[in-house]
PDB file of N, CA and C in Angstrom:
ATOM      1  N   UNK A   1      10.171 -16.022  -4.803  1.00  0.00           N
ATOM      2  CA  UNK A   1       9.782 -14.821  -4.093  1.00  0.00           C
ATOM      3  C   UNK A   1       8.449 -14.314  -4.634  1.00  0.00           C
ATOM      4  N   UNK A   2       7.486 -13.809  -3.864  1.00  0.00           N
ATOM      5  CA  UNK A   2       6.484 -13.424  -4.205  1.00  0.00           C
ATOM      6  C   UNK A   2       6.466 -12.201  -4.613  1.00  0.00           C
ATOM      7  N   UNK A   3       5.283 -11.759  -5.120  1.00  0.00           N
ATOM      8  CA  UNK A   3       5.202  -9.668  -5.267  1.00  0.00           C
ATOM      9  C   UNK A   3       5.175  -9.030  -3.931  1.00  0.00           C
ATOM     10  N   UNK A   4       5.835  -8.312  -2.826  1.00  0.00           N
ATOM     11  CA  UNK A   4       5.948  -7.773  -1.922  1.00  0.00           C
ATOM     12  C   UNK A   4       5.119  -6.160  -1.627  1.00  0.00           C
ATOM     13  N   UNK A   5       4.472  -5.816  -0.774  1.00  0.00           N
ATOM     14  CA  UNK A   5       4.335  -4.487  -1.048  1.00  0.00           C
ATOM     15  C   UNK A   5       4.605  -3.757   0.721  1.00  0.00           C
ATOM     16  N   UNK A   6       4.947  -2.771   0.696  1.00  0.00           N
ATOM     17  CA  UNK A   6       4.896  -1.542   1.341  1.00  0.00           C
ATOM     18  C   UNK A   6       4.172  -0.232   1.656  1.00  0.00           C
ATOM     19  N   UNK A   7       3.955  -0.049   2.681  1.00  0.00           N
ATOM     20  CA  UNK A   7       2.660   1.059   2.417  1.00  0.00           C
ATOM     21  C   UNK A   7       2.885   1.885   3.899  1.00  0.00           C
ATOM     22  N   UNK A   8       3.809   3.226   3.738  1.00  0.00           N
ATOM     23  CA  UNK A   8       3.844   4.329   4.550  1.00  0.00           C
ATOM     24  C   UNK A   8       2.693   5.036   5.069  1.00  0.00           C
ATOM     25  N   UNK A   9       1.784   5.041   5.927  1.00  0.00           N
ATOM     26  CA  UNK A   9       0.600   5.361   6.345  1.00  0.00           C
ATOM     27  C   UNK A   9       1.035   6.827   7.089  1.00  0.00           C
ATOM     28  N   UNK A  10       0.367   8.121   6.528  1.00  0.00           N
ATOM     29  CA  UNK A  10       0.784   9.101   7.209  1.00  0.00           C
ATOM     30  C   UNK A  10      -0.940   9.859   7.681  1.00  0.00           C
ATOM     31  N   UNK A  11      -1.132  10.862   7.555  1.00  0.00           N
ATOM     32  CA  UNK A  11      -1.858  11.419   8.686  1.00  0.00           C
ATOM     33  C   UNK A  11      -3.151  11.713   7.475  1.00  0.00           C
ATOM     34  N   UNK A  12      -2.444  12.348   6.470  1.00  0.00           N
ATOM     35  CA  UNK A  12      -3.251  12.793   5.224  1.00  0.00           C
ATOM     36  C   UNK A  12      -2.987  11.816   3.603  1.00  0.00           C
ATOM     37  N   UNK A  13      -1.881  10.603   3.726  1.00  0.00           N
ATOM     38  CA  UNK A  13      -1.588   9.972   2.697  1.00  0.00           C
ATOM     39  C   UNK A  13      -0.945   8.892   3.040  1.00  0.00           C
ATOM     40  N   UNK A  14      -1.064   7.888   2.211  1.00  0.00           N
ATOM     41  CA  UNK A  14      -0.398   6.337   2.025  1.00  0.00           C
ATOM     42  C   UNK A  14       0.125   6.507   1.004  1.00  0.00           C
ATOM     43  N   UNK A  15       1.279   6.109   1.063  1.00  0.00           N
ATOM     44  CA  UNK A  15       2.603   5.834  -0.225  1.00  0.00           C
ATOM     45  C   UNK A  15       2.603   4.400  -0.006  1.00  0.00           C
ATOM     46  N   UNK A  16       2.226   3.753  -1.461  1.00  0.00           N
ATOM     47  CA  UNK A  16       2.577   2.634  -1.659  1.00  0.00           C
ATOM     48  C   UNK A  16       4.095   2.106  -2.473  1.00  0.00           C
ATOM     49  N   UNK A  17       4.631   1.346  -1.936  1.00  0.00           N
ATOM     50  CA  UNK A  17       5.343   0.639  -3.302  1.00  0.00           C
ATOM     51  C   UNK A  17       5.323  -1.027  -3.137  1.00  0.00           C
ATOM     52  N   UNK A  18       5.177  -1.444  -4.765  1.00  0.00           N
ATOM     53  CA  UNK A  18       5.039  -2.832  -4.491  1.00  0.00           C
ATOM     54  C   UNK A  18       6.210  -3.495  -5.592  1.00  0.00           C
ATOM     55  N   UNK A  19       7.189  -4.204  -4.894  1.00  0.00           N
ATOM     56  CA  UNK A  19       8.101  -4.852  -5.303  1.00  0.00           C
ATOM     57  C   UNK A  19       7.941  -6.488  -6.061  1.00  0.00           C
ATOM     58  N   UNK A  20       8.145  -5.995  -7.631  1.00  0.00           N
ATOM     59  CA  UNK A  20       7.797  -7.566  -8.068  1.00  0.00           C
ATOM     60  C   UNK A  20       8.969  -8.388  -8.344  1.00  0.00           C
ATOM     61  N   UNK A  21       8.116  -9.772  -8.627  1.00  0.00           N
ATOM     62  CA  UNK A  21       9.435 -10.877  -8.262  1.00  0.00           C
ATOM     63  C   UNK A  21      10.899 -10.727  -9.072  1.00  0.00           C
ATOM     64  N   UNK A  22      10.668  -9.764 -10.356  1.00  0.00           N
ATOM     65  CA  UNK A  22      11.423  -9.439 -10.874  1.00  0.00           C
ATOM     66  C   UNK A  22      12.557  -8.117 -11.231  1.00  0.00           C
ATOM     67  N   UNK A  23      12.154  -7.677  -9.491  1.00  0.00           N
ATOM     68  CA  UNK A  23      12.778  -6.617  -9.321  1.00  0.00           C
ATOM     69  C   UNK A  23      12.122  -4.891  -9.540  1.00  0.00           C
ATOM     70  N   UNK A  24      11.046  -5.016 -10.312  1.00  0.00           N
ATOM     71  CA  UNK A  24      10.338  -4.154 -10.571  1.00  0.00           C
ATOM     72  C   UNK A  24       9.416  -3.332  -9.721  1.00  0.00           C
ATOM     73  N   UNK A  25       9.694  -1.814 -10.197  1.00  0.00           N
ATOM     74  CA  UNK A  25       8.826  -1.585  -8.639  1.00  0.00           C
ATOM     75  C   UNK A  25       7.695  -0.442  -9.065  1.00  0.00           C
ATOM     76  N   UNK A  26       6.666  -0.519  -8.433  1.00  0.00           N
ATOM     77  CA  UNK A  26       5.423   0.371  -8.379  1.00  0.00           C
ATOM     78  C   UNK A  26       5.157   0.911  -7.382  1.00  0.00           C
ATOM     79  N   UNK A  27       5.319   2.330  -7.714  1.00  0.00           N
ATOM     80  CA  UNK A  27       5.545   3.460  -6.343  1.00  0.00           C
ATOM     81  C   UNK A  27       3.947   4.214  -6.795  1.00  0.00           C
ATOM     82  N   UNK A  28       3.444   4.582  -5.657  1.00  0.00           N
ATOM     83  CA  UNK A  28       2.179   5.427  -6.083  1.00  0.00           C
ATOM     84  C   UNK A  28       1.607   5.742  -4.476  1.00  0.00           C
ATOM     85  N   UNK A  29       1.073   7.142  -4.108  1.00  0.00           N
ATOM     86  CA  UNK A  29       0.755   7.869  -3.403  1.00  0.00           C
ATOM     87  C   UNK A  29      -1.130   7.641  -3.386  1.00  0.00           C
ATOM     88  N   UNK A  30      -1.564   7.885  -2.432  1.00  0.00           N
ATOM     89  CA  UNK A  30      -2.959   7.576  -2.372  1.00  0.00           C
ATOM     90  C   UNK A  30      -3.222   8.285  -1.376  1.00  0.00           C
ATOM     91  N   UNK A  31      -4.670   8.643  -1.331  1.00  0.00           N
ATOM     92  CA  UNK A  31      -5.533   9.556  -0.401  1.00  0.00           C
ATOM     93  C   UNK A  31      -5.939   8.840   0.757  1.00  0.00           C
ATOM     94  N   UNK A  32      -6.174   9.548   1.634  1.00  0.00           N
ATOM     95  CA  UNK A  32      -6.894   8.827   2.821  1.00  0.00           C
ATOM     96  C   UNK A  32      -8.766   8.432   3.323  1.00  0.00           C
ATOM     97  N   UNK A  33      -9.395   9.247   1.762  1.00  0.00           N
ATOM     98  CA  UNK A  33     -10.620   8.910   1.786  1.00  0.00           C
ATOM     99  C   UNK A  33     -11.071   7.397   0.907  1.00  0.00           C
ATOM    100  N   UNK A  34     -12.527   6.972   1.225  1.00  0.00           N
ATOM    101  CA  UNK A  34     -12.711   5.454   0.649  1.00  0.00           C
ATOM    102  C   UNK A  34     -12.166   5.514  -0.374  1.00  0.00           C
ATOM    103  N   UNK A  35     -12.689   6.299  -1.732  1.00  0.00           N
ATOM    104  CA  UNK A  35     -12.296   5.853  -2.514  1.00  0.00           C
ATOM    105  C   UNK A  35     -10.641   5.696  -3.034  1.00  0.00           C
ATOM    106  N   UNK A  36      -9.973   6.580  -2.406  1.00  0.00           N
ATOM    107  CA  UNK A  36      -8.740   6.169  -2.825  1.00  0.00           C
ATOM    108  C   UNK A  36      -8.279   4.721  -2.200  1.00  0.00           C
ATOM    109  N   UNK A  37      -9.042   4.291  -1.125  1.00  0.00           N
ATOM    110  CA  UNK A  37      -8.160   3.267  -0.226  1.00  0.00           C
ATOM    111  C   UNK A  37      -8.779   2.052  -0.986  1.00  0.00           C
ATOM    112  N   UNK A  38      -9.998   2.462  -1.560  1.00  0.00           N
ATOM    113  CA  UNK A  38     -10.600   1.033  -2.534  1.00  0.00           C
ATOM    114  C   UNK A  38      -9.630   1.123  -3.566  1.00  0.00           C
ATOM    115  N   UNK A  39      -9.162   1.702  -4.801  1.00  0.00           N
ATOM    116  CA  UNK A  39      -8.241   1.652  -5.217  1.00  0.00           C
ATOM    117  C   UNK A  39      -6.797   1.151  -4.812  1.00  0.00           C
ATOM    118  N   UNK A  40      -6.625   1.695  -3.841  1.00  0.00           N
ATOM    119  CA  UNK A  40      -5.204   0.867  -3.032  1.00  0.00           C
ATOM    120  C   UNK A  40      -5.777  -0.315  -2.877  1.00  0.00           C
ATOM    121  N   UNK A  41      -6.706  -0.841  -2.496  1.00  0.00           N
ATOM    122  CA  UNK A  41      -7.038  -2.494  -2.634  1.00  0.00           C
ATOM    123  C   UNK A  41      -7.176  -3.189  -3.639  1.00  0.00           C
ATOM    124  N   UNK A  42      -7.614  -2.537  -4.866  1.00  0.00           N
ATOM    125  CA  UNK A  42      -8.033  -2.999  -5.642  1.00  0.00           C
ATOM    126  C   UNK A  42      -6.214  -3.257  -6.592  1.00  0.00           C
ATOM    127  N   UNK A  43      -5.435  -2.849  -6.509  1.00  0.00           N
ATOM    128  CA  UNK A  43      -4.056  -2.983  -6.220  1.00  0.00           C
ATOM    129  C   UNK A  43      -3.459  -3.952  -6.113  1.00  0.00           C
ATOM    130  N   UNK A  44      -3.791  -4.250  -4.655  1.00  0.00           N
ATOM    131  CA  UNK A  44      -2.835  -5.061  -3.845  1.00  0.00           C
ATOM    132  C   UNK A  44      -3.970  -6.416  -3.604  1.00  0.00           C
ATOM    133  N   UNK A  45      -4.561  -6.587  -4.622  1.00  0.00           N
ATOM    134  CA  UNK A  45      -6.105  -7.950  -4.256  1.00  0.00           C
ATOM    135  C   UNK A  45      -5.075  -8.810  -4.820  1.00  0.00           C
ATOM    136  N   UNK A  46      -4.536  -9.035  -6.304  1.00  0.00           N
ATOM    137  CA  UNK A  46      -4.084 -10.341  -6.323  1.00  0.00           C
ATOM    138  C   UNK A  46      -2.755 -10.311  -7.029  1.00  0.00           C
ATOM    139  N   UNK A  47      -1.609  -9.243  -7.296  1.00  0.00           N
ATOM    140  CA  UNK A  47      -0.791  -9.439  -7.535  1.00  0.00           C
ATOM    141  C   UNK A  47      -0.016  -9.386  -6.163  1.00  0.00           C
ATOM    142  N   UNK A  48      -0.015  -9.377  -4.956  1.00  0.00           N
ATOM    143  CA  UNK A  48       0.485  -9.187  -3.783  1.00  0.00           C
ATOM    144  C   UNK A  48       0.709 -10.426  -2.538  1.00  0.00           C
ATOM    145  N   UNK A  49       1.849 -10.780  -2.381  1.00  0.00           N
ATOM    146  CA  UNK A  49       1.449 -12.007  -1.553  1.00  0.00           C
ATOM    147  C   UNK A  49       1.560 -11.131  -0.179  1.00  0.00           C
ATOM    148  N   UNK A  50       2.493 -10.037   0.385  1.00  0.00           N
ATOM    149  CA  UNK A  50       2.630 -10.019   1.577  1.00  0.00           C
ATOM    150  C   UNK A  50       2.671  -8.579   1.633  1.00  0.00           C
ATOM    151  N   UNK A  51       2.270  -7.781   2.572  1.00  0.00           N
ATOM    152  CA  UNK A  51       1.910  -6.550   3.031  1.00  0.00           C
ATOM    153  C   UNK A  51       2.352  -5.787   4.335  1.00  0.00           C
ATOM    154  N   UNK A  52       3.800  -4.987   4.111  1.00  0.00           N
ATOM    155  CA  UNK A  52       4.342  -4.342   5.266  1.00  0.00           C
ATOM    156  C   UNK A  52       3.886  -3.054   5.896  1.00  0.00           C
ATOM    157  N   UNK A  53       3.421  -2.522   6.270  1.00  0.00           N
ATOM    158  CA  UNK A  53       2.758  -1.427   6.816  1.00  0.00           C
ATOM    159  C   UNK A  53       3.962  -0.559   7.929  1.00  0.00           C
ATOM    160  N   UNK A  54       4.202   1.019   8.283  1.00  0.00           N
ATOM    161  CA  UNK A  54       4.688   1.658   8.361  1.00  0.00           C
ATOM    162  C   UNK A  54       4.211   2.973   9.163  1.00  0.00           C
ATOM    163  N   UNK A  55       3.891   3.184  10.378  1.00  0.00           N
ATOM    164  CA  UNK A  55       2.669   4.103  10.393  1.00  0.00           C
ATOM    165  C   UNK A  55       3.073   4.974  11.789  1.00  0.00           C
ATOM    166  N   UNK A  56       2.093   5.711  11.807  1.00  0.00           N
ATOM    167  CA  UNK A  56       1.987   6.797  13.495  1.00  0.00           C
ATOM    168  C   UNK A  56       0.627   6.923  13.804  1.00  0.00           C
ATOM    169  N   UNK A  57       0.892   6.949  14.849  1.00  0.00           N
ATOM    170  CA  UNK A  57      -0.553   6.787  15.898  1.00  0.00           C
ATOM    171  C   UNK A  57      -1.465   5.426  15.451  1.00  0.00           C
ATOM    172  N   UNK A  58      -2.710   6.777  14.985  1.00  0.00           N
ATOM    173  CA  UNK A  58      -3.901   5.517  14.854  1.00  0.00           C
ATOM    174  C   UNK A  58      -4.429   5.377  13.188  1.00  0.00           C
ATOM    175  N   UNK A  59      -3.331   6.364  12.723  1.00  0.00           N
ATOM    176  CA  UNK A  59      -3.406   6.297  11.314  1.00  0.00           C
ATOM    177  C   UNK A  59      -4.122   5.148  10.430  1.00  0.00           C
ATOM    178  N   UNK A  60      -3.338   4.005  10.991  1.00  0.00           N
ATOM    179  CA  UNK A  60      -3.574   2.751  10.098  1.00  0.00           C
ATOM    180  C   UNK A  60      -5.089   2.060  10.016  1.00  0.00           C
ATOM    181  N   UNK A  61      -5.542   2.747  11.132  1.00  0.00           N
ATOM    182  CA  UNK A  61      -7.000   1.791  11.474  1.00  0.00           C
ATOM    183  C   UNK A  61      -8.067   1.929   9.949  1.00  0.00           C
ATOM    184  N   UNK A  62      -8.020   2.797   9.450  1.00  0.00           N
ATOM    185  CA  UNK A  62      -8.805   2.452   8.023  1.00  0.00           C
ATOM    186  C   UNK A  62      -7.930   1.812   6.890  1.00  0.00           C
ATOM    187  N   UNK A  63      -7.006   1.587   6.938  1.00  0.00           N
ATOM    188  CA  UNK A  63      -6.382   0.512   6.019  1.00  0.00           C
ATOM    189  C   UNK A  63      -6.293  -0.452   6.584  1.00  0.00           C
TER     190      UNK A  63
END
């Protein structure tokens, strides 16, 4: 199983959590301006094999 992650996209915030192969989990909240979303990438660049997304409207289009 790979590292899994999740990411609730809301209007003013993204809640991440990323599930590792060993059951372990990393929950963390993020902003909706660049720099927080570079951080959320900088994240999910290489411990992450697969990426579920969660969202309303048109929220998601900058992630």
């Amino acid at each position: 199983m790979n590292n899994v992650c999740c990411l609730d996209v809301h209007k003013d915030s993204v809640f991440m959590c990323i599930i590792k192969e060993n059951g372990d989990k990393i929950e963390e909240p993020f902003g909706i301006f660049t720099p927080e979303i570079s951080r959320l990438r900088d994240l999910l660049v290489c411990p992450v094999g697969e990426v579920a997304m969660e969202n309303t409207s048109t929220y998601w289009i900058p992630i």
